[in-house]
C-alpha atoms as a PDB file:
ATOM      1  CA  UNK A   1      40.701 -16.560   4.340  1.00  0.00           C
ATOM      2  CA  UNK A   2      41.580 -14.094   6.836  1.00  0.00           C
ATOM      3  CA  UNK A   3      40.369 -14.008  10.604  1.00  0.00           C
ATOM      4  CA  UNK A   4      39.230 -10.618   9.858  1.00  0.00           C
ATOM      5  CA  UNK A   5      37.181 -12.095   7.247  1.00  0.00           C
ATOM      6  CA  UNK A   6      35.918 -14.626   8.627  1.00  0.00           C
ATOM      7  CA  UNK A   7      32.261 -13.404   9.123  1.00  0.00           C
ATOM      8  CA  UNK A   8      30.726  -9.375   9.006  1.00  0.00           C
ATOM      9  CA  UNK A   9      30.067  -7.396  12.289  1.00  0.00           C
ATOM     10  CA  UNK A  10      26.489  -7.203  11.287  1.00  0.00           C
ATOM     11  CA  UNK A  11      26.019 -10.765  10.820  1.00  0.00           C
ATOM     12  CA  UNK A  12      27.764 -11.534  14.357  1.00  0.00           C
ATOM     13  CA  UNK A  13      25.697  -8.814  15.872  1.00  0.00           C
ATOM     14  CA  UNK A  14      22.517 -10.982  14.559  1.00  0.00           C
ATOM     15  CA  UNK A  15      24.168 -14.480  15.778  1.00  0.00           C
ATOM     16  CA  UNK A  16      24.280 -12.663  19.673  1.00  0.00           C
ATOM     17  CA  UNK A  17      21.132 -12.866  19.855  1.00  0.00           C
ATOM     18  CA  UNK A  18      20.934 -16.677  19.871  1.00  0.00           C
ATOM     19  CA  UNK A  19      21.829 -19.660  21.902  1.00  0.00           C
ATOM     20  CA  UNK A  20      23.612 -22.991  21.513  1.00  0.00           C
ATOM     21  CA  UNK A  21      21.053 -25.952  22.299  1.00  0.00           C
ATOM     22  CA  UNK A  22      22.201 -29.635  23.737  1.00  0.00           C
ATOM     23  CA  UNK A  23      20.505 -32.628  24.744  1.00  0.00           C
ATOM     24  CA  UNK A  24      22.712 -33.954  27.631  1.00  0.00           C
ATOM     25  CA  UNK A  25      24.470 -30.766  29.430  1.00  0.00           C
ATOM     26  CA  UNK A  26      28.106 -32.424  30.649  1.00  0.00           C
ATOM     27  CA  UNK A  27      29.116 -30.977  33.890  1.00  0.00           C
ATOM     28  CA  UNK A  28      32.015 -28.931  33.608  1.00  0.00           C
ATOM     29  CA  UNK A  29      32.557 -29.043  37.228  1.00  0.00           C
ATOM     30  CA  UNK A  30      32.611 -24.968  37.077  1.00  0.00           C
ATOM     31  CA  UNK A  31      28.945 -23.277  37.409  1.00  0.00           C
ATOM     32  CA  UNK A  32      28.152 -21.343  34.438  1.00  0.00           C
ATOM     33  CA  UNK A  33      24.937 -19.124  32.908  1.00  0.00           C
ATOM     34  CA  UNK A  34      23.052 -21.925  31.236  1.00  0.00           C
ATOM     35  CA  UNK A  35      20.207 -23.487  33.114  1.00  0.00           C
ATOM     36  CA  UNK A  36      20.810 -27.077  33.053  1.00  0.00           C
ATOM     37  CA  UNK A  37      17.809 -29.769  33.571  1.00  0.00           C
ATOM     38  CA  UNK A  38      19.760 -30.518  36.780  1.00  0.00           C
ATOM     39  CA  UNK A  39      18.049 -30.541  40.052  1.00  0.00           C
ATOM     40  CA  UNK A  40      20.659 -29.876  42.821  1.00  0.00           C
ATOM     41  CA  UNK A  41      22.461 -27.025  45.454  1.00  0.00           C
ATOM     42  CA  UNK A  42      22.615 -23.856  43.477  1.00  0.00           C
ATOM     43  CA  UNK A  43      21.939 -20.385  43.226  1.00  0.00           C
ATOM     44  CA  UNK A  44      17.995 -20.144  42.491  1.00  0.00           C
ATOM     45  CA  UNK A  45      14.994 -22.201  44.316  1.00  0.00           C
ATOM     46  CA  UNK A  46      13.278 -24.140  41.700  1.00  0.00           C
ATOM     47  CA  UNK A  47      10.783 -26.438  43.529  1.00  0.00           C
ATOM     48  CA  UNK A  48       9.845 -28.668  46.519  1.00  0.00           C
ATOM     49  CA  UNK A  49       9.381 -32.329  47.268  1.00  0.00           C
ATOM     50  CA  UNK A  50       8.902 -34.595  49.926  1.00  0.00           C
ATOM     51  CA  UNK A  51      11.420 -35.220  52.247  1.00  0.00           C
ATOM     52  CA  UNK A  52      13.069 -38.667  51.829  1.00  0.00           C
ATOM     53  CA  UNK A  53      15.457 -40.771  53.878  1.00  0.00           C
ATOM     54  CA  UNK A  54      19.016 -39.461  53.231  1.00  0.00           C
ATOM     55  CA  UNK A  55      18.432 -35.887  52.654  1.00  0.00           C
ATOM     56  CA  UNK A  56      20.567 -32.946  53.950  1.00  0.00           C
ATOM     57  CA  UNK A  57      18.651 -31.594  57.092  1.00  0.00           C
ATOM     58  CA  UNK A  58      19.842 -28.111  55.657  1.00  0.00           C
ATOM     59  CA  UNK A  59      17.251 -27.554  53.016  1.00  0.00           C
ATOM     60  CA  UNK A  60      14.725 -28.553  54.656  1.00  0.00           C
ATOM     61  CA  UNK A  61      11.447 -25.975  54.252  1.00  0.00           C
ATOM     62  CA  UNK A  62      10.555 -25.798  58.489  1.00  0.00           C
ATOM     63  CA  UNK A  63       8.208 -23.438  57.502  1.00  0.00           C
ATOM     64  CA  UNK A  64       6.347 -25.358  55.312  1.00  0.00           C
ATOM     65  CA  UNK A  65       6.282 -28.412  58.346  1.00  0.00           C
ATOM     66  CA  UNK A  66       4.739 -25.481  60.800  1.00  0.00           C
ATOM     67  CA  UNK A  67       2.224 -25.299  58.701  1.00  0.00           C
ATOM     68  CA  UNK A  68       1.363 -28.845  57.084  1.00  0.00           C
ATOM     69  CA  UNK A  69       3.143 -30.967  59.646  1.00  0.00           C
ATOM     70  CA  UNK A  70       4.920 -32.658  56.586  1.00  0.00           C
ATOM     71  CA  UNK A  71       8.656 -32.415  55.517  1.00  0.00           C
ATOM     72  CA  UNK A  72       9.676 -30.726  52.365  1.00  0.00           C
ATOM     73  CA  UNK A  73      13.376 -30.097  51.198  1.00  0.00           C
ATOM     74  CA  UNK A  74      14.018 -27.401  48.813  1.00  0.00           C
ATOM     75  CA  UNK A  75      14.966 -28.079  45.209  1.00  0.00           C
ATOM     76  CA  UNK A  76      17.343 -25.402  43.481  1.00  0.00           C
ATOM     77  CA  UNK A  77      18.232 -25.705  39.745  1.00  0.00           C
ATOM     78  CA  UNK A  78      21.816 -25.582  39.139  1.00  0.00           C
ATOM     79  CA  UNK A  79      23.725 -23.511  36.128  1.00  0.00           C
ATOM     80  CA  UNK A  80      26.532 -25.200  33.829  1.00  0.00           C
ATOM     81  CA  UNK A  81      28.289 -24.377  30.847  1.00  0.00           C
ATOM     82  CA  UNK A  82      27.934 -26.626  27.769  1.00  0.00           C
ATOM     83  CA  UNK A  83      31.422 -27.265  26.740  1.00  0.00           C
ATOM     84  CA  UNK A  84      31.235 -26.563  22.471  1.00  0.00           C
ATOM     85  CA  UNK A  85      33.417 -29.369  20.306  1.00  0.00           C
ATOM     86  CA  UNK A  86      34.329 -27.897  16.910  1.00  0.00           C
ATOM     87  CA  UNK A  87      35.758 -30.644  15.011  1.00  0.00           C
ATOM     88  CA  UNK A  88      36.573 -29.650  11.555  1.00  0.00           C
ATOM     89  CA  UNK A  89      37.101 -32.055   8.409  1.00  0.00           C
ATOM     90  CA  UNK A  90      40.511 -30.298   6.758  1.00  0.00           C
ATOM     91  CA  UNK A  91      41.187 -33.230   4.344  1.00  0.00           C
ATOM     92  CA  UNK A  92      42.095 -33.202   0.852  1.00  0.00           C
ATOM     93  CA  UNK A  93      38.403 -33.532  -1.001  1.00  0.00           C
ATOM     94  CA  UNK A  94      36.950 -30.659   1.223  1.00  0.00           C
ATOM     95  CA  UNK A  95      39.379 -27.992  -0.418  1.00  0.00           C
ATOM     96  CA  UNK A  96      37.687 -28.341  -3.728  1.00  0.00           C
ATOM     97  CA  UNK A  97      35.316 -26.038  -5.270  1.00  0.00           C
ATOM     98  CA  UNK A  98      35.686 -26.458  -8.894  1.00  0.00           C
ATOM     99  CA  UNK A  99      34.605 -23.990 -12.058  1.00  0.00           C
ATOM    100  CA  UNK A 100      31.547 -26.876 -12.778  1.00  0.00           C
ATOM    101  CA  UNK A 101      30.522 -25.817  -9.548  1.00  0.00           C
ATOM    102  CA  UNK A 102      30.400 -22.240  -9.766  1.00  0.00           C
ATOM    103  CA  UNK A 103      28.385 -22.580 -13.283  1.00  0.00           C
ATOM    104  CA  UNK A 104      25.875 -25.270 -12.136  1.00  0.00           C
ATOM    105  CA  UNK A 105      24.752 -23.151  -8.428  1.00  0.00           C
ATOM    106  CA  UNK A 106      24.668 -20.013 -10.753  1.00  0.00           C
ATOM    107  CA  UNK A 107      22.784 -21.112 -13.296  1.00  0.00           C
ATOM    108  CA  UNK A 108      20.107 -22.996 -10.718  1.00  0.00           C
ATOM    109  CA  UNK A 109      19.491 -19.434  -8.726  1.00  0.00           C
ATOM    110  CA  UNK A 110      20.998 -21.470  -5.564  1.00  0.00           C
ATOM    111  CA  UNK A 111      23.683 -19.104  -4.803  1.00  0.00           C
ATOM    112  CA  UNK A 112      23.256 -15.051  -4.767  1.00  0.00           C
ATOM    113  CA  UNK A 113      24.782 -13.397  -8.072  1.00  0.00           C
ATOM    114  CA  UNK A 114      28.187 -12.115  -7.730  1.00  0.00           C
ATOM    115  CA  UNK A 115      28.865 -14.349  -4.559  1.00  0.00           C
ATOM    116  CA  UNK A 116      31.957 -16.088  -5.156  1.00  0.00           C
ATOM    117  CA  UNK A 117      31.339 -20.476  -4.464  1.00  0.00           C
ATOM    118  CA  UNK A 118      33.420 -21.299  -1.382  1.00  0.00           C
ATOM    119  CA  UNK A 119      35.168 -24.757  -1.251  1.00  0.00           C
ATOM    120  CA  UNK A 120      33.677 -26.852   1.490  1.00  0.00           C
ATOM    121  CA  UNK A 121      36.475 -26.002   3.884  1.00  0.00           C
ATOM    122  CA  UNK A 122      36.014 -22.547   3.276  1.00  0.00           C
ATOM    123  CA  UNK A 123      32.515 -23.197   4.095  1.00  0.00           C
ATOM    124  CA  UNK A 124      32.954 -25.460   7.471  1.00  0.00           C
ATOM    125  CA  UNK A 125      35.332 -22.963   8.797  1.00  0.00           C
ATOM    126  CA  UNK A 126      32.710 -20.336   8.198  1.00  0.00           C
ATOM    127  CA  UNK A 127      29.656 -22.424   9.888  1.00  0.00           C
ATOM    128  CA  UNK A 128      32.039 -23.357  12.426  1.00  0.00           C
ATOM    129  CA  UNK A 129      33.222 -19.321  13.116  1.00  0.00           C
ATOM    130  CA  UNK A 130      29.919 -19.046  13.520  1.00  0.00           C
ATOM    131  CA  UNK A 131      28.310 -21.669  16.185  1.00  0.00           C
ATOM    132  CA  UNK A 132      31.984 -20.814  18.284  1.00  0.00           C
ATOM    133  CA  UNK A 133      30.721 -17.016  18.427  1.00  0.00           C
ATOM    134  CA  UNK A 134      27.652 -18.021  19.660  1.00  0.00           C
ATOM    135  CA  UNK A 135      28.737 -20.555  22.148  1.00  0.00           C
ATOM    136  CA  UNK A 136      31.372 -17.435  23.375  1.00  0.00           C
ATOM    137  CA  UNK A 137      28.899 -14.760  23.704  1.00  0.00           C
ATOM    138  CA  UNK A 138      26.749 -17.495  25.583  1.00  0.00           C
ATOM    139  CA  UNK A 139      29.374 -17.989  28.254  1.00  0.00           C
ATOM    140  CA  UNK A 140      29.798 -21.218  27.126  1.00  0.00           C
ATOM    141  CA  UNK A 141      33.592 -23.080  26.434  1.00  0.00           C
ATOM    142  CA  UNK A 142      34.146 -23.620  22.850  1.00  0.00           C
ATOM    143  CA  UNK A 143      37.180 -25.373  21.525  1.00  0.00           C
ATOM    144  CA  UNK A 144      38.337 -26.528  18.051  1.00  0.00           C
ATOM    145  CA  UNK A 145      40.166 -28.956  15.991  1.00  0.00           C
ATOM    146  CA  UNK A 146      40.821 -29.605  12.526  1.00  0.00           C
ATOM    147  CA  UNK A 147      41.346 -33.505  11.467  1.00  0.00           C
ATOM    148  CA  UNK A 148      42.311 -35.491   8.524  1.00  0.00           C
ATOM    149  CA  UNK A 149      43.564 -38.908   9.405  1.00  0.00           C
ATOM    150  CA  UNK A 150      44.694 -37.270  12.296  1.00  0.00           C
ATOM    151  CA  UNK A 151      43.951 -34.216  14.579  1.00  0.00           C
ATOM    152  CA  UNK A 152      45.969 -31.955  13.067  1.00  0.00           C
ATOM    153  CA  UNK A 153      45.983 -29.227  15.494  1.00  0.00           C
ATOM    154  CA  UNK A 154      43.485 -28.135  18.195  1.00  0.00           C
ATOM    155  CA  UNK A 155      42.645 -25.074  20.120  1.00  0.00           C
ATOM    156  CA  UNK A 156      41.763 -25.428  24.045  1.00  0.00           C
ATOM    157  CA  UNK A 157      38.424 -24.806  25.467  1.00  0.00           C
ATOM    158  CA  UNK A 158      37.963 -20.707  25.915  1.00  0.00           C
ATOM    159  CA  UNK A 159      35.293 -18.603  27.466  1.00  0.00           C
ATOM    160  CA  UNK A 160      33.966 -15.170  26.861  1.00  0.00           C
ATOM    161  CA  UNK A 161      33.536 -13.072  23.891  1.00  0.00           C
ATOM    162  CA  UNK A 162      36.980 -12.069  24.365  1.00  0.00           C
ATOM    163  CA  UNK A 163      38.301 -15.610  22.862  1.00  0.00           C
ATOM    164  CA  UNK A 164      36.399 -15.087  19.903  1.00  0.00           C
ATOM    165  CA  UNK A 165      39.957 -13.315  18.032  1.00  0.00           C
ATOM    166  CA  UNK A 166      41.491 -16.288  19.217  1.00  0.00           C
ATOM    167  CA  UNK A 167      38.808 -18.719  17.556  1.00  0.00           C
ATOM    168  CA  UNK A 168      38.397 -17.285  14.187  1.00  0.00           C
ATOM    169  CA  UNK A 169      42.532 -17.558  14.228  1.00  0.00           C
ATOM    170  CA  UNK A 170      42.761 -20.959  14.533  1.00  0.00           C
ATOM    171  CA  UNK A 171      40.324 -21.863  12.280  1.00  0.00           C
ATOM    172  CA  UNK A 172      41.088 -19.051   9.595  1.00  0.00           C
ATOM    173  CA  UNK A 173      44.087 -21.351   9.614  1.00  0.00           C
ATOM    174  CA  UNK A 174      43.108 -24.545   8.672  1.00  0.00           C
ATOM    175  CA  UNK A 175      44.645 -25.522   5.184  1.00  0.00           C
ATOM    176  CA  UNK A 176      43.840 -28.929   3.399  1.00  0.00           C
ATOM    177  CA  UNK A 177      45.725 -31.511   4.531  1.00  0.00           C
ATOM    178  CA  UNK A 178      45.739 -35.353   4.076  1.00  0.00           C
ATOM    179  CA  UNK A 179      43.796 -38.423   3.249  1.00  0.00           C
ATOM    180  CA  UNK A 180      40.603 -38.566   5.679  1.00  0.00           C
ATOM    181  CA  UNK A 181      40.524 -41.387   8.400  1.00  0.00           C
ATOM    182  CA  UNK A 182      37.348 -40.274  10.673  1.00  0.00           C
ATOM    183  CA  UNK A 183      37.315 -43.596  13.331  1.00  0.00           C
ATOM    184  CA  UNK A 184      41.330 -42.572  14.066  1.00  0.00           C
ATOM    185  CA  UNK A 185      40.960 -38.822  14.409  1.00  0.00           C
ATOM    186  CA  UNK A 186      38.018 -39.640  16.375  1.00  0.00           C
ATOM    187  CA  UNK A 187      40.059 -42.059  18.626  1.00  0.00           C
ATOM    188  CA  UNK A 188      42.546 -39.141  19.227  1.00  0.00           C
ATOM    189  CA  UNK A 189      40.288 -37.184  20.192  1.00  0.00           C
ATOM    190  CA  UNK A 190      38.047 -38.530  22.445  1.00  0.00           C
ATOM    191  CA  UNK A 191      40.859 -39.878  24.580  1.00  0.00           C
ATOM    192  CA  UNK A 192      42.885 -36.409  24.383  1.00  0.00           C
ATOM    193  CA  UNK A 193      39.745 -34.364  25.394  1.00  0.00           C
ATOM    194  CA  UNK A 194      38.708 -34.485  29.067  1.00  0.00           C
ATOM    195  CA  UNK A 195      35.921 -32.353  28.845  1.00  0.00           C
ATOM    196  CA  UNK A 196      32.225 -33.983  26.972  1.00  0.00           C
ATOM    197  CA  UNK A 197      29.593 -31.977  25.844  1.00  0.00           C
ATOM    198  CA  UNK A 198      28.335 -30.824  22.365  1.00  0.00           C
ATOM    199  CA  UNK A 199      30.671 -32.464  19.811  1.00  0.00           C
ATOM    200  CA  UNK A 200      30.096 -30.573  16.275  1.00  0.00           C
ATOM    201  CA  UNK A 201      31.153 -32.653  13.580  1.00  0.00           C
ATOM    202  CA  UNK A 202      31.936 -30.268  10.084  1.00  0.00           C
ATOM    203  CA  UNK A 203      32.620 -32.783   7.284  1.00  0.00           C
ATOM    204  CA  UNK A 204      31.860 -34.333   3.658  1.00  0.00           C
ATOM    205  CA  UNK A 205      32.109 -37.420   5.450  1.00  0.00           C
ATOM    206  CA  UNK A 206      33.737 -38.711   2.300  1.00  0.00           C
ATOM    207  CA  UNK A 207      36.036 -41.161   4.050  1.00  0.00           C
ATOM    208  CA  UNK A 208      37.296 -44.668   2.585  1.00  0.00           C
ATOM    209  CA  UNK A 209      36.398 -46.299   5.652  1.00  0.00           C
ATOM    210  CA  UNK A 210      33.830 -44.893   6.157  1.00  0.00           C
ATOM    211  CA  UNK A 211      32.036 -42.867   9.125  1.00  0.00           C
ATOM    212  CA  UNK A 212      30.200 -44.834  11.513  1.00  0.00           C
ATOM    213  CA  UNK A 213      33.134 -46.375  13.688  1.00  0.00           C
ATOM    214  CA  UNK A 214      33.736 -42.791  14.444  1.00  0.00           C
ATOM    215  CA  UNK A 215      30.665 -41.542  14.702  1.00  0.00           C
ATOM    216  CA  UNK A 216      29.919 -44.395  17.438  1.00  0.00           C
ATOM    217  CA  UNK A 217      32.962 -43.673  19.066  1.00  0.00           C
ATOM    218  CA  UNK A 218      31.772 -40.550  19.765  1.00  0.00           C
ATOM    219  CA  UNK A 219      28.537 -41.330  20.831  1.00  0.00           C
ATOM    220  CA  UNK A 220      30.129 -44.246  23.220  1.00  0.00           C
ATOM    221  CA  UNK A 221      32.119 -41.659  24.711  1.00  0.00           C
ATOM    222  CA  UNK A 222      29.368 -39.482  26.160  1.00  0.00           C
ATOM    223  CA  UNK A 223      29.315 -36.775  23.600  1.00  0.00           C
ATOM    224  CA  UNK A 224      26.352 -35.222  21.937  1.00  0.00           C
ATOM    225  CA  UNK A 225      26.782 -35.138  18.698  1.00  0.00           C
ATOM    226  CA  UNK A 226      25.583 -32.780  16.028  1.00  0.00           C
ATOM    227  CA  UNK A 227      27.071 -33.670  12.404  1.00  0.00           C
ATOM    228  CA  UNK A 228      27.415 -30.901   9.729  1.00  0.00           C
ATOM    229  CA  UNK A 229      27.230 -32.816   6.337  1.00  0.00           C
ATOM    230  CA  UNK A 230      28.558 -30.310   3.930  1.00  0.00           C
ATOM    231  CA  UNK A 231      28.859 -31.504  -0.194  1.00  0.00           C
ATOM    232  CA  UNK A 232      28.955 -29.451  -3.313  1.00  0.00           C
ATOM    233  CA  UNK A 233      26.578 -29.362  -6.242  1.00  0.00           C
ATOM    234  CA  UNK A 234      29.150 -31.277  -7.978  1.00  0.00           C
ATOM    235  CA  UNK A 235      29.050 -34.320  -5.490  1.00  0.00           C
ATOM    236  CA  UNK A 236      25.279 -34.866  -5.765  1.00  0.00           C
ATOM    237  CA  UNK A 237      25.492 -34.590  -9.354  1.00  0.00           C
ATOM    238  CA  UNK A 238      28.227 -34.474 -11.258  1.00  0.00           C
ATOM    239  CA  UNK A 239      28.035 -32.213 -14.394  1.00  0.00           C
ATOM    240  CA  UNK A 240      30.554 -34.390 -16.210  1.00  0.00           C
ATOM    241  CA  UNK A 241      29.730 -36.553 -19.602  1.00  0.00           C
ATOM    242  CA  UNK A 242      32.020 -38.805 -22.087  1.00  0.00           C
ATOM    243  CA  UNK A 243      35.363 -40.658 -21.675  1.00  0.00           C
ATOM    244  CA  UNK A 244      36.946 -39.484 -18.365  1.00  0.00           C
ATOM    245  CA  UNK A 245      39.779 -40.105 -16.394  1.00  0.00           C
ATOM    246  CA  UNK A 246      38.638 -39.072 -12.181  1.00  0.00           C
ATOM    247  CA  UNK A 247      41.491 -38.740  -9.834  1.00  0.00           C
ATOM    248  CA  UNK A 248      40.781 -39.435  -6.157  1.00  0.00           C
ATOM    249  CA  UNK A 249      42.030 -36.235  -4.531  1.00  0.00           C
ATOM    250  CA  UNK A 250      43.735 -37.516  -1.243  1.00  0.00           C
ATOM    251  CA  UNK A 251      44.746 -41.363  -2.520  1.00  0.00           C
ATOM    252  CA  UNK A 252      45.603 -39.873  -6.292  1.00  0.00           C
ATOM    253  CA  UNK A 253      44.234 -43.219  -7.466  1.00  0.00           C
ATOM    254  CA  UNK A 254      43.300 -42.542 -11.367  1.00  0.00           C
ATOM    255  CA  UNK A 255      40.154 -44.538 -12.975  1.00  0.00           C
ATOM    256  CA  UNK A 256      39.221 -44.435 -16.495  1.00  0.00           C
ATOM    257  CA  UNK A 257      35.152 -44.200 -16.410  1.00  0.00           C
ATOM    258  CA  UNK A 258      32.814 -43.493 -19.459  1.00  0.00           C
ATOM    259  CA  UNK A 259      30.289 -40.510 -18.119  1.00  0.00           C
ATOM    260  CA  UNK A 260      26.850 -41.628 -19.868  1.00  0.00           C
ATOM    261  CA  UNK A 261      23.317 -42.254 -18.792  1.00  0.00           C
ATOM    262  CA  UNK A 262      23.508 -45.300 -17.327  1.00  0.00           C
ATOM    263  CA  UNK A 263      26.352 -44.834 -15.603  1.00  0.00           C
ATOM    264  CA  UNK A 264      24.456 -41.354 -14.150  1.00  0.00           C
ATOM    265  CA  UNK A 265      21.550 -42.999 -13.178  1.00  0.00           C
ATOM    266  CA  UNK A 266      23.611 -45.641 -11.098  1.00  0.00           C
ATOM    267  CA  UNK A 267      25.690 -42.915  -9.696  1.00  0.00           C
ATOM    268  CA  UNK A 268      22.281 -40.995  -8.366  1.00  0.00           C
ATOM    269  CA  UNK A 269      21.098 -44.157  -7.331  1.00  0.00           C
ATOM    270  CA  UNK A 270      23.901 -44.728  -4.933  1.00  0.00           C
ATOM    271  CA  UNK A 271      24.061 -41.070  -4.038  1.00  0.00           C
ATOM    272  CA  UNK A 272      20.350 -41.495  -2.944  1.00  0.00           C
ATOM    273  CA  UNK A 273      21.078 -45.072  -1.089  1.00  0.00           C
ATOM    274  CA  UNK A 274      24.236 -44.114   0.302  1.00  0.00           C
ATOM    275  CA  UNK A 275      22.299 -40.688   2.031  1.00  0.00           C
ATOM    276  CA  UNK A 276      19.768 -42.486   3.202  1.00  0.00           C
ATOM    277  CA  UNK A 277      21.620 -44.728   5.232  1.00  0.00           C
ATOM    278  CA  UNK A 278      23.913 -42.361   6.889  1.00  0.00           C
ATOM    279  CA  UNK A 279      20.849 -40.801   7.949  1.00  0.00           C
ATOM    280  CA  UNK A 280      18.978 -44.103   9.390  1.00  0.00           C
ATOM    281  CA  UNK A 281      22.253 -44.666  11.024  1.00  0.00           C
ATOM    282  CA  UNK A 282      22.450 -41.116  12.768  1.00  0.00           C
ATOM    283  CA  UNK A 283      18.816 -41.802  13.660  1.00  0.00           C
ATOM    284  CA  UNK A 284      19.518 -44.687  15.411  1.00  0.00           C
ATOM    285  CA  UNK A 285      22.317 -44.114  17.429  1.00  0.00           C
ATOM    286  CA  UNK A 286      20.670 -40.500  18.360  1.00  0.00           C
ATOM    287  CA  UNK A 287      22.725 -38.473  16.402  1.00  0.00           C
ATOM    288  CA  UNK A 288      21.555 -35.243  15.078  1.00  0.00           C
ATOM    289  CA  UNK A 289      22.421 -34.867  11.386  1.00  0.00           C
ATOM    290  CA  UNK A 290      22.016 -32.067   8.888  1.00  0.00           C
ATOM    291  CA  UNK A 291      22.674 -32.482   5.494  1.00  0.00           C
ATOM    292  CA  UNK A 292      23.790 -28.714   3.408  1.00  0.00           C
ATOM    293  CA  UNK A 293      25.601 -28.182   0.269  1.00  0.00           C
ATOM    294  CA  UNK A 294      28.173 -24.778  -0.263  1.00  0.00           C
ATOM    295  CA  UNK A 295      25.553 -23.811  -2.775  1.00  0.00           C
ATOM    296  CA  UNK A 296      23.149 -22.978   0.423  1.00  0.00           C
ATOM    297  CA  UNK A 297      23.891 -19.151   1.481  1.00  0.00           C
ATOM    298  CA  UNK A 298      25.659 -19.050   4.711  1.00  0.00           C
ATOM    299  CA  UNK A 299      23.095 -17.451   6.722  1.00  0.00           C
ATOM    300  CA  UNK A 300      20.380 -18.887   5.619  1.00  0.00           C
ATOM    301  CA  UNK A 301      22.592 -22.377   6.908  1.00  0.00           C
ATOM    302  CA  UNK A 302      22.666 -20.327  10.569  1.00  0.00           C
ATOM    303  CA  UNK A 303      20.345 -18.254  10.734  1.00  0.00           C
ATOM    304  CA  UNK A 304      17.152 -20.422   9.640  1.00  0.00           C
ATOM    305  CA  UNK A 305      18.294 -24.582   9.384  1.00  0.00           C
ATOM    306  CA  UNK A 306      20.267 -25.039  12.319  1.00  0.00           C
ATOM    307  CA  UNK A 307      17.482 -23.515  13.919  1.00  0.00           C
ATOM    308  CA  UNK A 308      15.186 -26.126  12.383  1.00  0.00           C
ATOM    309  CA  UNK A 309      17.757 -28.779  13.636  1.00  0.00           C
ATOM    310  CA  UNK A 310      17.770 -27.890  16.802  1.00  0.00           C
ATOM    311  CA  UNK A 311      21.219 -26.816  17.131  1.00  0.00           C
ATOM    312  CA  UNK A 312      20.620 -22.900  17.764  1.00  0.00           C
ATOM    313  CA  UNK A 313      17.461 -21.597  19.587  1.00  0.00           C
END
């Protein structure tokens, strides 16, 4: 996939009208155009309250004490960027997007007809093309990084629409890579990235040890953190049936399974248990989590449920 392909000029014109939403704003140290919650010095008066011990004599409303014989100090509300984390999940199971796939979404009227099924990296480099143009048309910093058991490769925090080339570059360029190891690449990261902020995690989350050492790394590390579950069709339910030998795409581990009802029902079962708790955990440690398969149109992904999960407003 090409940068130049990477997403239409009509569709970004419709993304520049929206904004990039966080719960904690991380101070950036450089005043941006986003309001932040933040009561301080800054550029706009926001409010008053009563004077208390300590205060800077300088913002003190003397007018105000004329009139009510009472001290005030003025409040002004200060501006920050959000600094955007674009963490992208290049390993070995998100480059598939096999035929079953294509033939089940069709079939189900969950994909538009003649729309070609993406592989879930195609996908998260799409999403993630995406929420970076918005972030840069915002005036906020946006940076990327691809991971497998490792990062991989990053690109530095940029502002301004005029990074946005640079952006869809890097991440047009993202290839499968290894065996995924989330609580390492995590580890990397957090302690290679001085800047917090919005952390956007774009991933099956299909790891063999599993995701919540690196979610909670995260997390401990003062980021707020927005996961991106992306699956195919084929990964909720595989369209497979008889005697079958699966090969694990990053270990190349081989298994000889027999594809029947039974062994369907237990599948869904875990499917369904497994789901649930990734979500109870996310709830818990105040993680936002959405769940989307490559079967969902892309802008109906931007444009309407990240809206609903509170990422875009």
């Amino acid at each position: 996939m090409t940068s130049t392909h990477l997403l239409e000029p009509d569709f970004l014109r419709r993304l520049e009208t929206l904004t990039l939403l966080s719960r904690r704003m991380a101070r950036s140290g450089v005043r941006g155009e986003r309001r932040s919650p933040t009561l301080g010095r800054g550029v706009e008066f926001a409010d008053y309250r009563s004077y208390q011990a300590g205060d800077d004599y300088r913002y003190i409303d003397w007018h105000i004490y004329s009139r009510l014989d009472r001290l005030f100090v003025k409040l002004f509300s200060e501006e920050e960027d959000i600094n955007v984390h674009l963490l992208v999940d290049r390993s070995a199971s998100m480059a598939l997007a096999p035929a079953a796939e294509i033939s089940a979404a069709s079939s189900s009227g969950s994909i538009l007809a003649g729309l070609p099924a993406m592989s879930k990296l195609d996908y998260a480099v799409r999403v993630a093309a995406a929420i970076g143009y918005i972030g840069l048309v915002s005036l906020d910093r946006v940076g990327a990084a691809g991971f497998d058991r490792r990062v991989t490769g990053a690109l530095g925090p940029g502002r301004g629409r005029g990074q946005t080339l640079h952006l869809f570059r890097f991440l047009s360029g993202l290839t499968p890579g290894d065996r995924s190891d989330l609580s390492a690449a995590m580890r990397e990261y957090v302690h290679t990235t001085r800047r917090r902020g919005l952390l956007v995690l774009l991933s099956d989350l299909l790891m063999p040890g599993g995701v919540a050492d690196g979610l909670k790394l995260a997390r401990a590390h003062h980021f707020d953190l927005f996961v991106i579950h992306i699956l195919s069709e084929e990964d909720l339910a595989p369209p497979f049936a008889g005697d079958l030998r699966l090969i694990d795409s990053e270990s190349g581990a081989g298994m000889e399974v027999t594809v029947d009802g039974p062994a369907l029902r237990a599948y869904l079962r875990a499917r369904d248990r497994y789901l649930a708790d990734l979500e109870q955990f996310c709830l818990r440690h105040r993680i936002e989590y959405l769940r989307t398969t490559t079967a969902v149109p892309f802008p109906d992904l931007i444009l309407r449920y990240l809206r609903v999960g509170g990422l875009i407003a």
